[in-house]
C-alpha atoms as a PDB file:
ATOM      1  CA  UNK A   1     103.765-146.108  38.496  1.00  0.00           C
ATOM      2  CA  UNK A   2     103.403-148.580  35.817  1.00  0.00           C
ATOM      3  CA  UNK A   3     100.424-150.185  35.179  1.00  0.00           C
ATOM      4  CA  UNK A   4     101.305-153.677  36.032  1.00  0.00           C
ATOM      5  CA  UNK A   5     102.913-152.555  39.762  1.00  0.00           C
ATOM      6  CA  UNK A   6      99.938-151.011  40.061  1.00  0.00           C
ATOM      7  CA  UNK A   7      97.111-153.518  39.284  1.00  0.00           C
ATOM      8  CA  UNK A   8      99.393-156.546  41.474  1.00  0.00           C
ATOM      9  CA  UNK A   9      99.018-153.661  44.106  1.00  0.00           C
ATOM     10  CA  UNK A  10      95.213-153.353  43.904  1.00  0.00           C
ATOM     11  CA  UNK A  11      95.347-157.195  43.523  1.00  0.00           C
ATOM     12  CA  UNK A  12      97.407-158.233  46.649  1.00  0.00           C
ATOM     13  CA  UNK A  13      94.689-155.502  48.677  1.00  0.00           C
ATOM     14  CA  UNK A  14      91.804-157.363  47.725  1.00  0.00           C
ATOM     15  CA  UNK A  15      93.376-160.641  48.524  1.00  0.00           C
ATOM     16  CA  UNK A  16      94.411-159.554  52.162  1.00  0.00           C
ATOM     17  CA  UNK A  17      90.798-157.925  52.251  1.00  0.00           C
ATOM     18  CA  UNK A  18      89.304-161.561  51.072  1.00  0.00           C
ATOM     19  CA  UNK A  19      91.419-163.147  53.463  1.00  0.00           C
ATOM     20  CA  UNK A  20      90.660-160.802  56.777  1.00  0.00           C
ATOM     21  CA  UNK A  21      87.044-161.311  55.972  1.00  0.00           C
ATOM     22  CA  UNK A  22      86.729-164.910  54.988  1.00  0.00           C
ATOM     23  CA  UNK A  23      89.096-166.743  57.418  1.00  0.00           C
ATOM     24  CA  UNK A  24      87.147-166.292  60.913  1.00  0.00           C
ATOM     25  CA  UNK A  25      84.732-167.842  59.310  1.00  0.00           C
ATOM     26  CA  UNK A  26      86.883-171.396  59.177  1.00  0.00           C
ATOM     27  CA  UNK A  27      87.988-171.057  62.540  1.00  0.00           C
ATOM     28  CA  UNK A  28      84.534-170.161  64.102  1.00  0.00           C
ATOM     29  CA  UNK A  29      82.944-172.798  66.084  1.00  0.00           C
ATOM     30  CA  UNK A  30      79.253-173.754  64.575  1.00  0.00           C
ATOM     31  CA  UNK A  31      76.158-171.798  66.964  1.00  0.00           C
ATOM     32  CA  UNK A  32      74.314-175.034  68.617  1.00  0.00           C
ATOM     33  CA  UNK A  33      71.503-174.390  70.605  1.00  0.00           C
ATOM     34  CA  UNK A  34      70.472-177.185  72.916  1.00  0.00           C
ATOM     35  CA  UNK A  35      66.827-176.471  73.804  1.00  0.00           C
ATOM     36  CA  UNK A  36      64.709-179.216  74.410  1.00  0.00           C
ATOM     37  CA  UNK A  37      60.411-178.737  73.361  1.00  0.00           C
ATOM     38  CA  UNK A  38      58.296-180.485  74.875  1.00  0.00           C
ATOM     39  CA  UNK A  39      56.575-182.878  72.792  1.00  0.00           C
ATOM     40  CA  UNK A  40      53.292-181.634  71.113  1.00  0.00           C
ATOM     41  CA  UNK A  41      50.109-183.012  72.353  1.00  0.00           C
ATOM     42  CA  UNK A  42      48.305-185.599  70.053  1.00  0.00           C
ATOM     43  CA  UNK A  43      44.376-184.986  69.493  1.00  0.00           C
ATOM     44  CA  UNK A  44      41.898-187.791  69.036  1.00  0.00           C
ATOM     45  CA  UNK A  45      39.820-185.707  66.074  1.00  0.00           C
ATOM     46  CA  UNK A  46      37.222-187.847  66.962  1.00  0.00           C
ATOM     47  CA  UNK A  47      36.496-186.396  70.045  1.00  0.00           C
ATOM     48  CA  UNK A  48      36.841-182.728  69.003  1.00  0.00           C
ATOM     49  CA  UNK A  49      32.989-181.336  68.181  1.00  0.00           C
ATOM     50  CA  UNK A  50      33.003-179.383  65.147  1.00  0.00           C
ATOM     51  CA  UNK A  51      30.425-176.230  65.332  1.00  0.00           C
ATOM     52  CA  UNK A  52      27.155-176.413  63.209  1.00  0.00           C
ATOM     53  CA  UNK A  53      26.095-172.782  61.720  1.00  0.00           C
ATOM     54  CA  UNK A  54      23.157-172.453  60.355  1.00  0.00           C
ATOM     55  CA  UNK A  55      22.619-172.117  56.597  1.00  0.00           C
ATOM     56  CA  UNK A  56      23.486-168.203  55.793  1.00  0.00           C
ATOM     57  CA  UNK A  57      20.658-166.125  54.675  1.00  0.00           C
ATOM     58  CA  UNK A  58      21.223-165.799  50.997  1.00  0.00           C
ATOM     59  CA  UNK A  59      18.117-163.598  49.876  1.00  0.00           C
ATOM     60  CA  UNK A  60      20.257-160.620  50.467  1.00  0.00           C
ATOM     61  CA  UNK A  61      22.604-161.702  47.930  1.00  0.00           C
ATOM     62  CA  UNK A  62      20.017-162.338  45.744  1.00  0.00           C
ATOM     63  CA  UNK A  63      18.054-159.260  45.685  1.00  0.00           C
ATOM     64  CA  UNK A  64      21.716-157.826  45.163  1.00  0.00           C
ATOM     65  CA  UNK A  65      22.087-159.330  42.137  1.00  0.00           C
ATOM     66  CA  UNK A  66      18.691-158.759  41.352  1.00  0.00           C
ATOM     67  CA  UNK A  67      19.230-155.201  41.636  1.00  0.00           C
ATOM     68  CA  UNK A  68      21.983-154.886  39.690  1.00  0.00           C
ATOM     69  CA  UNK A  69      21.211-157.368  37.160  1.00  0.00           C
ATOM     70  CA  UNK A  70      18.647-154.878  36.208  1.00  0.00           C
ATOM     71  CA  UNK A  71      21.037-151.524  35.788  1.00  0.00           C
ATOM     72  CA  UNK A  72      23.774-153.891  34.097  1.00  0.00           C
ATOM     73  CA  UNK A  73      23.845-155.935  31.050  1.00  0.00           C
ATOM     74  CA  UNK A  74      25.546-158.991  30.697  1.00  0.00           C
ATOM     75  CA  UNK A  75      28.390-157.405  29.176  1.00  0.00           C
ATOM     76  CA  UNK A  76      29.114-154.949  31.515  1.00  0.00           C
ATOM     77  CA  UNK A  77      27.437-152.040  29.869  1.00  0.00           C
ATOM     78  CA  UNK A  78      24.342-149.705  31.910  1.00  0.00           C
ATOM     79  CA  UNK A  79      21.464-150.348  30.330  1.00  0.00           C
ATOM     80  CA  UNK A  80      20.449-146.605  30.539  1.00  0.00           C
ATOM     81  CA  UNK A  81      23.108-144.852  29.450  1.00  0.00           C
ATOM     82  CA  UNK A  82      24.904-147.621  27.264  1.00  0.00           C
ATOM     83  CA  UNK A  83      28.499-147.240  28.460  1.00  0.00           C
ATOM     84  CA  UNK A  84      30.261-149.934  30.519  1.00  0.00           C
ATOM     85  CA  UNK A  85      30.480-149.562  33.772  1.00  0.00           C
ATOM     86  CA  UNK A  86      32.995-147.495  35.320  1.00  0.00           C
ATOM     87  CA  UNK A  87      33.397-145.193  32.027  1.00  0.00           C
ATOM     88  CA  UNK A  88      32.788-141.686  31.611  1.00  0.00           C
ATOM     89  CA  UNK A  89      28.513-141.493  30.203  1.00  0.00           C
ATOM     90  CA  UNK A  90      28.256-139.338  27.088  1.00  0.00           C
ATOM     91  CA  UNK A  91      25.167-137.608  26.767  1.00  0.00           C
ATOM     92  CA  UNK A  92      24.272-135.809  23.731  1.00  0.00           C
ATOM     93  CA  UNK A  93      21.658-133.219  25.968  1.00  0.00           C
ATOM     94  CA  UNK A  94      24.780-131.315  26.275  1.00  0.00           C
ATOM     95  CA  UNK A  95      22.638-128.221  28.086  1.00  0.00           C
ATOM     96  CA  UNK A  96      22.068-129.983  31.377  1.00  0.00           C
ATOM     97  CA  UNK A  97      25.682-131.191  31.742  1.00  0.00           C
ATOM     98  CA  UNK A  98      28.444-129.993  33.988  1.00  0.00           C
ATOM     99  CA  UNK A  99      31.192-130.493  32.122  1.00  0.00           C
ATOM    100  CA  UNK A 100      31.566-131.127  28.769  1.00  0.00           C
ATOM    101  CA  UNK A 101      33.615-133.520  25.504  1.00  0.00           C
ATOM    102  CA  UNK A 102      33.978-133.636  21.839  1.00  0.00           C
ATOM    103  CA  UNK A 103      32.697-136.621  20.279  1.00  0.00           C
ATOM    104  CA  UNK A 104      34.638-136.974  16.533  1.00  0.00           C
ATOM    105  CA  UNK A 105      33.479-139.748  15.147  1.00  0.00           C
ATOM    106  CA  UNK A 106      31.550-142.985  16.214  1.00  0.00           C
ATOM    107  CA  UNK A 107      32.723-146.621  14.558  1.00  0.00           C
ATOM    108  CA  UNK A 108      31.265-149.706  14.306  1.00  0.00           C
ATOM    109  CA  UNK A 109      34.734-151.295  13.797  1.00  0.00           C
ATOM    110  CA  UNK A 110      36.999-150.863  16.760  1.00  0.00           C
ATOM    111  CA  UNK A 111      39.944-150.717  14.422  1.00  0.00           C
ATOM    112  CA  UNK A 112      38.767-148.014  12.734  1.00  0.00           C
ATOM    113  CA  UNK A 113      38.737-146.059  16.062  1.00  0.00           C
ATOM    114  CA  UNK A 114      41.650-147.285  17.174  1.00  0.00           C
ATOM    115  CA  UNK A 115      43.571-146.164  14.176  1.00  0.00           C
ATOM    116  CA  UNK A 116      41.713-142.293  14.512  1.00  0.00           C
ATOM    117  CA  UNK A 117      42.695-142.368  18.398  1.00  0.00           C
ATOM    118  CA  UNK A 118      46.314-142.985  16.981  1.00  0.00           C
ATOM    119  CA  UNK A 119      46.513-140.521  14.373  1.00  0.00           C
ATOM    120  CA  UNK A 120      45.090-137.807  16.991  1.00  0.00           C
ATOM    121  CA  UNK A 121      47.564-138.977  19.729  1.00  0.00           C
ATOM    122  CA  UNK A 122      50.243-138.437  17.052  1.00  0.00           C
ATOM    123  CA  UNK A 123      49.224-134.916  17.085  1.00  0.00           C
ATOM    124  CA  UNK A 124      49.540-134.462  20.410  1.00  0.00           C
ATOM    125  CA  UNK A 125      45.429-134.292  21.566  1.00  0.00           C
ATOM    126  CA  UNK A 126      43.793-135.559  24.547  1.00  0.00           C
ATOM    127  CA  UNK A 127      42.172-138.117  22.850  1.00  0.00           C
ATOM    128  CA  UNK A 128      40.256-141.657  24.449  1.00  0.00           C
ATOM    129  CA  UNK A 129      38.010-144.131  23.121  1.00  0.00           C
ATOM    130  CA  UNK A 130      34.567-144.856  25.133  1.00  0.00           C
ATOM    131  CA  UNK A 131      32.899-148.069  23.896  1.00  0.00           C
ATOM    132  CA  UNK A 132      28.640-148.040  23.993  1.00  0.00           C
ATOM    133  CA  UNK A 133      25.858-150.373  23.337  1.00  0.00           C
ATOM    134  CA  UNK A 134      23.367-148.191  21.036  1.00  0.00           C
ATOM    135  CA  UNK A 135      20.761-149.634  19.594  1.00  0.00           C
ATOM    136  CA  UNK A 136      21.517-152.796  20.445  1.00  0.00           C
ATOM    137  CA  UNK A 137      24.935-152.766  18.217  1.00  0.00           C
ATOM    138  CA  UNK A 138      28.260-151.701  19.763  1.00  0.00           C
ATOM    139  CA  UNK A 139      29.730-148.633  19.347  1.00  0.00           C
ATOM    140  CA  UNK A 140      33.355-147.242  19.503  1.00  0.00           C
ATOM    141  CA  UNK A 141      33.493-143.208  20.215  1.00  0.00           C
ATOM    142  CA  UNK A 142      36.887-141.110  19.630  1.00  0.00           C
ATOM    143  CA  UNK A 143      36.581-138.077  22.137  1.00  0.00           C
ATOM    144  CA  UNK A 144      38.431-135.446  22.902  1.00  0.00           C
ATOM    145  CA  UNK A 145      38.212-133.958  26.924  1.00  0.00           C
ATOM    146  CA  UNK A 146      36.425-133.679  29.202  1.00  0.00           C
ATOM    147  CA  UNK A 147      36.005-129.715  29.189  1.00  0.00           C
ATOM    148  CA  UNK A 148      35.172-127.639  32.383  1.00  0.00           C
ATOM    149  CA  UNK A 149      33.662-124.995  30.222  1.00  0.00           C
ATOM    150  CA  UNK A 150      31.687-125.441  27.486  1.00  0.00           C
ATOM    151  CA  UNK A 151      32.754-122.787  25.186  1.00  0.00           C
ATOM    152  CA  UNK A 152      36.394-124.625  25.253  1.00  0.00           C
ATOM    153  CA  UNK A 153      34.559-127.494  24.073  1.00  0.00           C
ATOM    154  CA  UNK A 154      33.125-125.325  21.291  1.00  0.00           C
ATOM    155  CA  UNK A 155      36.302-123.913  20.402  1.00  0.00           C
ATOM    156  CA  UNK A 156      37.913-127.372  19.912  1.00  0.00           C
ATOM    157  CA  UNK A 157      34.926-128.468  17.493  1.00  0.00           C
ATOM    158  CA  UNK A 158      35.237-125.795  15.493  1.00  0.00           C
ATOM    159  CA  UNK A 159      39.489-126.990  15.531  1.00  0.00           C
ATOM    160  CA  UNK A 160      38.561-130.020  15.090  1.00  0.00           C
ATOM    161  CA  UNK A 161      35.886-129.950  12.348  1.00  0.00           C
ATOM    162  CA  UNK A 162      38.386-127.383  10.029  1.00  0.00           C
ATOM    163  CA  UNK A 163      41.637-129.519  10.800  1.00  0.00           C
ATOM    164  CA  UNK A 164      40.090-132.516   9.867  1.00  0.00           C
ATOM    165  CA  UNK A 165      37.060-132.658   7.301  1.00  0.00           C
ATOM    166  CA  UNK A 166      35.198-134.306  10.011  1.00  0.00           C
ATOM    167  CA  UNK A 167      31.699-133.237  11.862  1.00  0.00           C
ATOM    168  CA  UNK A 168      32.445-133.240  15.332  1.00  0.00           C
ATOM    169  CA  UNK A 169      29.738-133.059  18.097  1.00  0.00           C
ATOM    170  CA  UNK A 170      29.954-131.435  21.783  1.00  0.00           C
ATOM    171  CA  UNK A 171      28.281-134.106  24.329  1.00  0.00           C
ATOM    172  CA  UNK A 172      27.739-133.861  27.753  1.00  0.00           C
ATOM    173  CA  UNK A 173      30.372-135.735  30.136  1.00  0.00           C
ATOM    174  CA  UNK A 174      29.610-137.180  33.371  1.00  0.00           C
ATOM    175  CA  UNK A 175      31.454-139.978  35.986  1.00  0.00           C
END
């Protein structure tokens, strides 16, 4: 079949389908309900009494905030351990932990971290950045983990420390 038969074929079929689905729709009468509401009641708001509560109790709230005003800084950091809130809580007393993490490097300069994170990504390690408050100053951590056992951990600073001329430390990880 040529091509031209065939595409005024495949043509004429869409126009009868076009045609078988479009002109009802002319000939249809419009739906017209003819339900009658009643009209809606009017209300004097002058004569409707609005309830009076009492003033809520707020020293809950307050010795809420109070409470954790005293576990959290400002910034969102615990004042114990130094890590915001919500993060993973590196510990350097490593012995008592349950798990464990290698700590590579610590930066003052978030950049600096950011680009070591990168590099280490690159190479295909589980790698994460946990942000402190030590000594007052902030602190950006490049860490490698968590580890269930600790001699993995070991075994990845001693990877870590020939690989890249750096001197890794295992730390404690807890949620």
């Amino acid at each position: 079949m040529i091509e031209r038969t065939r595409n005024r074929i495949i043509g004429g079929i869409f126009l009868a389908a076009v045609l078988v689905i479009c002109v009802p729709m002319f000939f249809d009468k419009p739906l017209v309900l003819d339900v009658e509401l009643p009209p809606m009641p009017t209300v004097d708001l002058d004569d409707v009494e609005a309830p009076i509560h009492d003033e809520p109790d707020l020293r809950p709230l307050e010795q809420g905030t109070a409470e954790i005003s005293s576990i959290v800084s400002d910034e969102g950091f615990l004042k114990n351990e130094g890590t915001r809130v919500g993060a993973p809580v590196l510990s350097f007393d490593a012995d008592s932990a349950n798990q464990w993490a290698v700590q590579l490097a610590s930066f003052g300069n978030e950049e600096s971290a950011v680009e070591l994170r990168d590099s280490l990504l690159a190479d295909g390690h589980r790698v994460w950045l946990s942000t402190a408050i030590v000594n007052e100053s902030r602190v950006h951590r490049v860490v490698v983990g968590p580890y269930i056992k600790r001699d993995a951990a070991n075994e990845q600073l001693t990877l870590f420390a020939e690989r890249y001329q750096i001197e890794p430390v295992v730390v404690g990880f807890d949620y």
